[in-house]
Protein backbone atom coordinates (compact mmCIF):
# COMPACT_ATOMS: atom_id res chain seq x y z
CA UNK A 1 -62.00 -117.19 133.04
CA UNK A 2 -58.75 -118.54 134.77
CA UNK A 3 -56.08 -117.04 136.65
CA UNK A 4 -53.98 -117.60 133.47
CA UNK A 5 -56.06 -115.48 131.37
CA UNK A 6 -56.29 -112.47 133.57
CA UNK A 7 -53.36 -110.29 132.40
CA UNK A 8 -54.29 -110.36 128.87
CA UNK A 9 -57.90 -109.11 129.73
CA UNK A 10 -56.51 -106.55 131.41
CA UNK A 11 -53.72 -105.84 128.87
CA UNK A 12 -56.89 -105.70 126.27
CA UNK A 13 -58.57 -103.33 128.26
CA UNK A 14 -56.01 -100.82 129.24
CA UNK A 15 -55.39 -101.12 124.76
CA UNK A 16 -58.88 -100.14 124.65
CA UNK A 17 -59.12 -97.34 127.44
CA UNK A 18 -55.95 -95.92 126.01
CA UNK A 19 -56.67 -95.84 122.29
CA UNK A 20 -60.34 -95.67 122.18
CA UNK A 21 -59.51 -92.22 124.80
CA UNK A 22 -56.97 -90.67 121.77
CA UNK A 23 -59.75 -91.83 119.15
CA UNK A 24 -62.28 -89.79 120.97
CA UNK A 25 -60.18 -87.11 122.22
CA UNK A 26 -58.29 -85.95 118.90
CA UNK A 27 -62.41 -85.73 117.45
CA UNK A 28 -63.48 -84.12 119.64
CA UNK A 29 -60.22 -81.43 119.55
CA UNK A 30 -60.47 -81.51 115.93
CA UNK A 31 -64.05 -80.69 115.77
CA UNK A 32 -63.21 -78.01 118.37
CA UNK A 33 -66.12 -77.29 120.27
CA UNK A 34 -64.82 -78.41 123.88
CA UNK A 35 -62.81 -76.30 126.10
CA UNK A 36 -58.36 -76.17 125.67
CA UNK A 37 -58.38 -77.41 129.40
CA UNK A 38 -60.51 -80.04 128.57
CA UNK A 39 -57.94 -81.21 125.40
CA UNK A 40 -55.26 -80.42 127.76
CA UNK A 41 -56.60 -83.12 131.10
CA UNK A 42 -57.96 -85.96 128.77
CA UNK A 43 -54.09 -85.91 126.58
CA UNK A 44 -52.68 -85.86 129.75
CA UNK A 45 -54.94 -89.05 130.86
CA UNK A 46 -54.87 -91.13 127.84
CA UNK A 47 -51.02 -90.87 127.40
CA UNK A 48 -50.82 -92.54 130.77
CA UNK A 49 -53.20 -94.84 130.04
CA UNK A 50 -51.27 -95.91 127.05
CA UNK A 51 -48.07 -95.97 129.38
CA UNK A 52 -49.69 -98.66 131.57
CA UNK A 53 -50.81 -100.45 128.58
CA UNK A 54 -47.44 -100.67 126.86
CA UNK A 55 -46.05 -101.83 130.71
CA UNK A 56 -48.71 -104.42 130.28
CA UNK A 57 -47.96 -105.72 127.17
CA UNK A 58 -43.80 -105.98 127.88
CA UNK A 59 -44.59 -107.55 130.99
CA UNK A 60 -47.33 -110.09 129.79
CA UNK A 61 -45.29 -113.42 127.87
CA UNK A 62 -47.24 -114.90 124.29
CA UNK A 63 -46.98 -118.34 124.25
CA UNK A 64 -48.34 -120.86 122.09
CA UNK A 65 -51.68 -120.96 123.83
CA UNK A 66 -53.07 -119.55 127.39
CA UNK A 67 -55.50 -122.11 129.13
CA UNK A 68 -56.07 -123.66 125.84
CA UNK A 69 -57.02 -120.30 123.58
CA UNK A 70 -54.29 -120.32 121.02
CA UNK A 71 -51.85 -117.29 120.32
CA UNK A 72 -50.66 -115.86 117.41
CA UNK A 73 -46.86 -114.82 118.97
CA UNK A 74 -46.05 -113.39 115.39
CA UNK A 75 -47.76 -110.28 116.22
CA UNK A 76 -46.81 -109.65 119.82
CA UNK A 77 -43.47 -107.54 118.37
CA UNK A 78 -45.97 -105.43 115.98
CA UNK A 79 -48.31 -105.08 119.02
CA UNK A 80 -45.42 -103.75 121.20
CA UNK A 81 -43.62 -101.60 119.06
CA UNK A 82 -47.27 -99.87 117.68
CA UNK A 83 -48.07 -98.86 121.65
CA UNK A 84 -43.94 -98.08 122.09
CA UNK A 85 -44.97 -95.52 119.29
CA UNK A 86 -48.35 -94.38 120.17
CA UNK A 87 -46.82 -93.62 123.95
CA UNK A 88 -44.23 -91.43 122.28
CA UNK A 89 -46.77 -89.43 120.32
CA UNK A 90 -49.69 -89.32 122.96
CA UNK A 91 -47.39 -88.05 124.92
CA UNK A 92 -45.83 -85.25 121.94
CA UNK A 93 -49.38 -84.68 121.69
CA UNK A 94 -50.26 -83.95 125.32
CA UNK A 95 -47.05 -81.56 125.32
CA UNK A 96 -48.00 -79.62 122.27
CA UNK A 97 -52.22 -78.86 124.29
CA UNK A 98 -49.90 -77.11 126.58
CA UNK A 99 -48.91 -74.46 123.61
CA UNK A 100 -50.61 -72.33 121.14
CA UNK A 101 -49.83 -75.12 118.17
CA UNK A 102 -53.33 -76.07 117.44
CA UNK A 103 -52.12 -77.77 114.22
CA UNK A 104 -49.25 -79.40 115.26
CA UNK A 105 -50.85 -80.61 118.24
CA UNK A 106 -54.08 -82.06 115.69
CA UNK A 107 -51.21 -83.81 113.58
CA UNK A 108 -49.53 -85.07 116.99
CA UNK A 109 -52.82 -86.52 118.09
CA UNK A 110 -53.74 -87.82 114.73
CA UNK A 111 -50.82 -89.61 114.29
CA UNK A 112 -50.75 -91.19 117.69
CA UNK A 113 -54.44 -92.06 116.75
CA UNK A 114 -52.84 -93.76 113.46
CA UNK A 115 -50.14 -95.41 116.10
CA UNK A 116 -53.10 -96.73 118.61
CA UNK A 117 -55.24 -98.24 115.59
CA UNK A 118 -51.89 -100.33 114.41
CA UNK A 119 -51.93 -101.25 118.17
CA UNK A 120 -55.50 -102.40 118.02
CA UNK A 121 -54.90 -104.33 114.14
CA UNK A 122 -51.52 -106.50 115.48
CA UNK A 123 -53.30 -107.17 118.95
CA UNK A 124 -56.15 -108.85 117.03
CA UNK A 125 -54.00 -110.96 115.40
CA UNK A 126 -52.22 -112.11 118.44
CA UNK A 127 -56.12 -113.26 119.67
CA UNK A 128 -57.35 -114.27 116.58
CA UNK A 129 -57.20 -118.06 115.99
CA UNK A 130 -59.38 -119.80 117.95
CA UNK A 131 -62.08 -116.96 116.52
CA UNK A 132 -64.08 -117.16 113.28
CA UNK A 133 -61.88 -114.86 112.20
CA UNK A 134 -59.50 -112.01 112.36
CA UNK A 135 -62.30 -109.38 111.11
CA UNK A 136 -64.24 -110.61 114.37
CA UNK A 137 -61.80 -110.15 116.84
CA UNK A 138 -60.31 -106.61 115.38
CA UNK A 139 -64.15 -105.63 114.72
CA UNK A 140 -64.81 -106.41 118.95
CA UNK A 141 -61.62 -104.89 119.89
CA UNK A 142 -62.38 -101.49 117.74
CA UNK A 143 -65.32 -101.23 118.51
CA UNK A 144 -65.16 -101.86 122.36
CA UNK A 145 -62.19 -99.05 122.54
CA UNK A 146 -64.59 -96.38 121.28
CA UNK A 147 -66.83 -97.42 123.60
CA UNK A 148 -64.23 -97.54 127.05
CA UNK A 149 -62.79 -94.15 125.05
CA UNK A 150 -66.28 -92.49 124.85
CA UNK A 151 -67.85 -93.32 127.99
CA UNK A 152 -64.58 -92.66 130.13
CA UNK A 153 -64.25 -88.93 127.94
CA UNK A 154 -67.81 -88.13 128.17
CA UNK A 155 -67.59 -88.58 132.14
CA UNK A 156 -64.64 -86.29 132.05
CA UNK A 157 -66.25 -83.68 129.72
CA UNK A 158 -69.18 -83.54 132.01
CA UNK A 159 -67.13 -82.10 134.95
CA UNK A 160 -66.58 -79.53 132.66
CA UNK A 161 -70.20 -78.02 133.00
CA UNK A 162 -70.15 -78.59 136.31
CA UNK A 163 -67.80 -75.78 136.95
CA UNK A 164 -68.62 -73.80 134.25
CA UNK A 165 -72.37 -74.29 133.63
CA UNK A 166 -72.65 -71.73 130.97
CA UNK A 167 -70.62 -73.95 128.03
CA UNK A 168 -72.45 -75.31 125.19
CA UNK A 169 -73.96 -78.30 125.35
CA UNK A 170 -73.29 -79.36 122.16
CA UNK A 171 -70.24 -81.05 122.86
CA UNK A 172 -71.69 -83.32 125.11
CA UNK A 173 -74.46 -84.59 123.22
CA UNK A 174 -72.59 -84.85 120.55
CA UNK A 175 -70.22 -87.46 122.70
CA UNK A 176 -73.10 -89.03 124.13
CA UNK A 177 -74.60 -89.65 120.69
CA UNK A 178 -71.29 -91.31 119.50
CA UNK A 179 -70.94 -93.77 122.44
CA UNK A 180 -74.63 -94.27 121.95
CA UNK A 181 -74.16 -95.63 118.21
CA UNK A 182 -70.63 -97.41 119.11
CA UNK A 183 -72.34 -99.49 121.94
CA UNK A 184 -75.60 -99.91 119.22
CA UNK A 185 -72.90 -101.20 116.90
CA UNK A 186 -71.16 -103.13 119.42
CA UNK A 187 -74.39 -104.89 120.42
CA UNK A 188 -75.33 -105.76 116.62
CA UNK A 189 -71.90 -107.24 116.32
CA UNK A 190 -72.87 -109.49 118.66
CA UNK A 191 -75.46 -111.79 116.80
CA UNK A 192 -72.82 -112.74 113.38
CA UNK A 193 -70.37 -112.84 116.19
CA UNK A 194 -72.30 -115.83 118.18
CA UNK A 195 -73.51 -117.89 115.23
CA UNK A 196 -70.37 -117.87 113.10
CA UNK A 197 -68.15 -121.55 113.56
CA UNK A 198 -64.99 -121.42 116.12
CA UNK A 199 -62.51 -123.53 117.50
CA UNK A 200 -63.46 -125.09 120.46
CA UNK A 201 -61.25 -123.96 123.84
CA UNK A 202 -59.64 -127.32 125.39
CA UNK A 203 -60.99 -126.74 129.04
CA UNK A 204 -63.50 -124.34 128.41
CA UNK A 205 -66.93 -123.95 129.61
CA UNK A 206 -69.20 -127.77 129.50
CA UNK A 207 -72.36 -125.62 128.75
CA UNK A 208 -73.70 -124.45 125.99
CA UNK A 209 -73.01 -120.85 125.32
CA UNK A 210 -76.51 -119.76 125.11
CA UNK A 211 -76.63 -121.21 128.85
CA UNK A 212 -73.72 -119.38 130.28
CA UNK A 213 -74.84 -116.76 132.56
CA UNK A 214 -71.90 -114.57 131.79
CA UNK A 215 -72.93 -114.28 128.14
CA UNK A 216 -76.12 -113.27 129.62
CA UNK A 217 -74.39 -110.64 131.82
CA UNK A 218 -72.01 -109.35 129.15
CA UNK A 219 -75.18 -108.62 127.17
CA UNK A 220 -77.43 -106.95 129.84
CA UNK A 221 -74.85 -105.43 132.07
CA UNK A 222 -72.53 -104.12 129.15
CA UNK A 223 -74.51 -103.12 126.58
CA UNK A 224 -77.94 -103.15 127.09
CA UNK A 225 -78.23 -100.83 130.60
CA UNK A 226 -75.20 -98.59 128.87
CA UNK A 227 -77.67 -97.80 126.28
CA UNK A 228 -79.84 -97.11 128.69
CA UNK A 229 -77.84 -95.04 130.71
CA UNK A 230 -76.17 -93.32 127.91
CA UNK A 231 -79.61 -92.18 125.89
CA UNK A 232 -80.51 -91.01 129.52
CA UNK A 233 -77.75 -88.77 129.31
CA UNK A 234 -78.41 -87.71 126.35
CA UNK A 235 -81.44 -86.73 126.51
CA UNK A 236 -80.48 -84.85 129.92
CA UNK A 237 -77.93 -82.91 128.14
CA UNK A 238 -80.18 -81.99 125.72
CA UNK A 239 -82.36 -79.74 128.65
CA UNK A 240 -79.04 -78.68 130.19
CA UNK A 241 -79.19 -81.03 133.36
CA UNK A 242 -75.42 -81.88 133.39
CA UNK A 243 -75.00 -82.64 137.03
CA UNK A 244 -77.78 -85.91 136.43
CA UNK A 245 -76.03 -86.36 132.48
CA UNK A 246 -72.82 -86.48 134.41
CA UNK A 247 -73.77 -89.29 136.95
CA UNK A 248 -75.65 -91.09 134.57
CA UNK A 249 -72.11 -91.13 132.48
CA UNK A 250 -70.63 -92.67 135.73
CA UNK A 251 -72.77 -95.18 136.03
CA UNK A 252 -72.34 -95.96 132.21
CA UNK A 253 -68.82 -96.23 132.28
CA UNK A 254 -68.82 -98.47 135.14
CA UNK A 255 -70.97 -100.54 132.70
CA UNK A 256 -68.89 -100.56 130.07
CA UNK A 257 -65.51 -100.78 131.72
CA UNK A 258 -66.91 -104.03 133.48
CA UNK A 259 -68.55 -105.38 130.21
CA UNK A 260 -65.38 -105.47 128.35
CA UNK A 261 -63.51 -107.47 131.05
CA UNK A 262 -66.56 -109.61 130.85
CA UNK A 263 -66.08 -109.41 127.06
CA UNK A 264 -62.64 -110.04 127.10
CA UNK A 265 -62.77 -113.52 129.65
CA UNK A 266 -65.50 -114.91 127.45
CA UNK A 267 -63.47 -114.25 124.60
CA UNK A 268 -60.43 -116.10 125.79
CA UNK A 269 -63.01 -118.95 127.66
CA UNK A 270 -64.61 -119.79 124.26
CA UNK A 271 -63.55 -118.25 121.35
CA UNK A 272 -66.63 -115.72 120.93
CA UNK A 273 -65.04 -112.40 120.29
CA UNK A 274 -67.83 -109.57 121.95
């Protein structure tokens, strides 16, 4: 991955931290089996994630192509005015956790979650040519914010039951058992994702794909040991050890979180959305 490419991986990240984080957040509020504090911290977070991702995306230009991946400018306006709106109604949502408007604050959050998903739909379009096709690229980008949004929640609900070790642990399993199928998902993806045709990148990698150890580290690093991790977790939940669930979740998101830059710079190196 070039220099060149570098802001848009981390422009698709902070997309996928932000609204992957509302994705999870508003089910797991609506579902409401995790503490008001809890709802109240993570709105907080992901509406400032969302804030840095909508600096991101003003800041970062669309040209014609980046290092020889081809753009799609007609969707950078869609893409910026989708996170201009799901910043406005994170952040409506975060203010009405503070209150006793349960409902209001479930339609705030579900509409921002509406918002973020438009976010994720014109981004892929912006990334999509040199893919085999749009489905691919919207597919990895979906499915790798409910991954960054799970992992990154489920570390923050486990603090939770480290202060208060007496809550439920349904909750957390049931978060760990989510990221566990989105990253089982995510990893399936993977195969159609390989073998389907794509444009070659002018200046990208001389070796064959199957050769390129970062393919190889995308696959082991960012999904297979955050499998791993995250069924560990699980299953540590499940007998109520949430101080080693909780620093297995670390270790997971740091996983994950470096996977999808990994996914993300192979992406824009050859075309292979991950």
């Amino acid at each position: 991955m070039s220099a060149d490419a570098l802001p848009y991986t981390l422009l698709l990240v902070l997309v996928e931290l932000a609204v992957g984080g509302l994705w999870v957040l508003w089910g797991a509020h609506l579902r409401g089996h995790v503490a008001r504090s809890f709802v109240q911290f993570s709105a907080f977070l992901v509406a400032a994630a969302a804030k840095l991702a909508l600096l991101a995306a003003l800041k970062v230009t669309v040209p014609a192509e980046v290092d020889g991946y081809a753009l799609d400018g007609a969707y950078a306006g869609p893409a910026r005015l989708s996170l201009a709106v799901t910043v406005a109604l994170a952040s409506a949502y975060f203010l009405a956790t503070l209150g006793p408007w349960r409902v209001p604050a479930l339609a705030l959050g579900g509409a921002a979650s509406l918002a973020g998903l438009g976010a994720v739909a014109a981004l892929a379009g912006v990334f999509a040519p040199p893919a085999w096709g749009y489905a691919g690229v919207f597919l990895a980008l979906a499915l790798g914010s409910l991954a960054a949004g799970g992992v990154s929640l489920g570390m923050v609900l486990g603090h939770w039951y480290l202060v208060t070790p007496r809550l439920p642990e349904r909750p957390l399993r049931e978060l760990t058992a989510f990221l566990l199928a989105a990253l089982a998902v995510q990893a399936l993806l993977l195969a159609p994702n390989l073998a389907l045709p794509r444009q070659a990148i002018p200046g990208g990698p001389d070796i064959p794909l199957g050769q390129n150890p970062f393919l190889w580290l995308r696959i082991a690093g960012g999904l297979g040991l955050p499998l791993l991790f995250t069924y560990m977790a699980y299953d540590s939940s499940g007998i109520r050890a949430m101080q080693s669930a909780t620093g297995l979740l670390y270790i997971a998101m740091a996983l994950v979180l470096g996977g999808e830059i990994l996914a993300k710079g192979l992406m824009l190196a050859t075309g292979v959305p991950s």
